[in-house]
C-alpha atoms as a PDB file:
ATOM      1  CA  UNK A   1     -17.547 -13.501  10.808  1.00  0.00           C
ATOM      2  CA  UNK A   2     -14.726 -14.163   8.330  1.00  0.00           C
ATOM      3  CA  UNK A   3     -13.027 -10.402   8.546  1.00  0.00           C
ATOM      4  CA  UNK A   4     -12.000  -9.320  11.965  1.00  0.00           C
ATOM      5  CA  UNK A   5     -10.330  -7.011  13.966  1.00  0.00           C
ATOM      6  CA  UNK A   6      -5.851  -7.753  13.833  1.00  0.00           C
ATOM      7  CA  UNK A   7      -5.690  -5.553  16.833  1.00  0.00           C
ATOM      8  CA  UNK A   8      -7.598  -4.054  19.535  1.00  0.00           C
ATOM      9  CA  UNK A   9      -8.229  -0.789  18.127  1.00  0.00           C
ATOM     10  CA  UNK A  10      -9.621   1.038  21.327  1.00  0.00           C
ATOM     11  CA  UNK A  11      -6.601   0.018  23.675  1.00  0.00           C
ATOM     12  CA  UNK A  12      -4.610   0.872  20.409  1.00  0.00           C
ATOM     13  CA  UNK A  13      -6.317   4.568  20.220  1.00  0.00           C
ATOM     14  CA  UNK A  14      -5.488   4.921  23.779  1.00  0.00           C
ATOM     15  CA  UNK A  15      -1.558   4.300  23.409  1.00  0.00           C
ATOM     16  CA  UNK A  16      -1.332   7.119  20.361  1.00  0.00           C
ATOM     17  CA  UNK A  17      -2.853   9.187  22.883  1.00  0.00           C
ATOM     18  CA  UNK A  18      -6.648   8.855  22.234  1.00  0.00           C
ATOM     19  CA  UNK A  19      -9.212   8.484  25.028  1.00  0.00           C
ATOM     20  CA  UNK A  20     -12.864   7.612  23.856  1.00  0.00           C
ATOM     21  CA  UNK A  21     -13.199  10.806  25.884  1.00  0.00           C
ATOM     22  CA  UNK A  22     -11.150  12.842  23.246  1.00  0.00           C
ATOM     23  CA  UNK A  23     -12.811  10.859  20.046  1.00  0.00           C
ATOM     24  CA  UNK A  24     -15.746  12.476  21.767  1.00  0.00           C
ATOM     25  CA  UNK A  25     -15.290  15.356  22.257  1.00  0.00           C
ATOM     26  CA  UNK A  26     -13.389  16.357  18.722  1.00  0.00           C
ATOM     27  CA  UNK A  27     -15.893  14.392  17.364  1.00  0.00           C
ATOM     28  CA  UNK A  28     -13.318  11.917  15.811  1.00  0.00           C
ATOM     29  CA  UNK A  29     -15.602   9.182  16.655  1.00  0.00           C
ATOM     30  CA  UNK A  30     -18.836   8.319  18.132  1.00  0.00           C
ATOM     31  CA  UNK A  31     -19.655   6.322  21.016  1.00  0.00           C
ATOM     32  CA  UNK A  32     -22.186   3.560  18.866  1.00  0.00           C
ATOM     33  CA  UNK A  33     -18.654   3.619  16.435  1.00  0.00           C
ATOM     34  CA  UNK A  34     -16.658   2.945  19.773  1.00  0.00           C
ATOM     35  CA  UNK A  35     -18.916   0.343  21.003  1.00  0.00           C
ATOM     36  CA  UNK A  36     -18.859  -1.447  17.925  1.00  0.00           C
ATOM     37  CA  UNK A  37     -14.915  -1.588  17.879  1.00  0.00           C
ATOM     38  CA  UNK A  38     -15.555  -2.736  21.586  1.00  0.00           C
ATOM     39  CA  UNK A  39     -17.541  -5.252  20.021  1.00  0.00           C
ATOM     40  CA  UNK A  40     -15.715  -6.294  17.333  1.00  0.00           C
ATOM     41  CA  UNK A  41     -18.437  -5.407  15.249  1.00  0.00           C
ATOM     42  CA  UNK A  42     -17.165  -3.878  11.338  1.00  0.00           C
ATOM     43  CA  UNK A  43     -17.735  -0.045  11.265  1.00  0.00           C
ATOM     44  CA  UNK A  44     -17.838   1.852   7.775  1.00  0.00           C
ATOM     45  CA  UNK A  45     -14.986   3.067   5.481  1.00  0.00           C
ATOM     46  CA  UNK A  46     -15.370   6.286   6.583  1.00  0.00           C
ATOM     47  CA  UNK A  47     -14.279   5.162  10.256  1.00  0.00           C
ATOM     48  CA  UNK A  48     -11.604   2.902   9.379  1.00  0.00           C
ATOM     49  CA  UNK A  49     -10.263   5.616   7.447  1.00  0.00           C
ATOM     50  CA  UNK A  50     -10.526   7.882  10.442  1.00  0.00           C
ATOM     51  CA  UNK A  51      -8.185   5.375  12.747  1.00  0.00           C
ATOM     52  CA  UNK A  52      -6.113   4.542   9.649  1.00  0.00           C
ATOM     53  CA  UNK A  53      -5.263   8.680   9.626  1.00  0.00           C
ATOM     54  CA  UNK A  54      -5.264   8.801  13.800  1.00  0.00           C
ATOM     55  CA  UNK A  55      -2.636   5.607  14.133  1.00  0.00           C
ATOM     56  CA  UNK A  56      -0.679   6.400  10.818  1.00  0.00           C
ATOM     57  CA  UNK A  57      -1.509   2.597   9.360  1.00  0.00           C
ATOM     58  CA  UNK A  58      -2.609   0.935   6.475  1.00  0.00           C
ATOM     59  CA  UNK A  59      -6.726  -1.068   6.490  1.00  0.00           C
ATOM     60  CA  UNK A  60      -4.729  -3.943   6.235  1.00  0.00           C
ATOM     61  CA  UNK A  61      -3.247  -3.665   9.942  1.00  0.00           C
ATOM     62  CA  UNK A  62      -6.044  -3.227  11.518  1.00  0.00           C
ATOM     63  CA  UNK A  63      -8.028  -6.116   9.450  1.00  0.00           C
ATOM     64  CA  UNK A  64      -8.120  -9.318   8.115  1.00  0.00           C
ATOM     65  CA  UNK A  65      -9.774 -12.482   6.570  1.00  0.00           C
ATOM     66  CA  UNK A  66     -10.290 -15.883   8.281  1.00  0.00           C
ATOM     67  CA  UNK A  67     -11.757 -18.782   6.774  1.00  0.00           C
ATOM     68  CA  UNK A  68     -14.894 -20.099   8.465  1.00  0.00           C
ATOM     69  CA  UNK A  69     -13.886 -23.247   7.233  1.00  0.00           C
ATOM     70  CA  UNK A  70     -14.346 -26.137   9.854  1.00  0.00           C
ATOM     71  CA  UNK A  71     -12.731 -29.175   7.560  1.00  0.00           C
END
């Protein structure tokens, strides 16, 4: 998949104080999004502007592009 994941954005959740407990709970997130980021599976705008807001960053730090070129 050409765009993927910078960081890991669970273990990153969990350092600004987040447990997939919490996302839970205040219904922040929900546990198919989670698994996906698990996963490394793309989630929608809506949730990468949620973690954008909850780790005070830009889409840009948490994604980017990568050439599936093999030449």
């Amino acid at each position: 998949m050409p765009i993927k994941y910078k960081i890991n954005i669970v273990s990153a959740l969990k350092e600004a104080g987040y447990s997939t407990y919490r996302l839970r709970k205040e219904k922040l997130l929900s546990e198919s999004t989670i698994q996906k980021f698990r996963d490394g599976d793309l989630v929608s705008w809506e949730n990468l502007s949620t973690i954008c807001k909850l780790l005070n960053c830009q889409p840009g730090d948490l994604v980017e592009y990568s050439s599936d070129d093999n030449a």
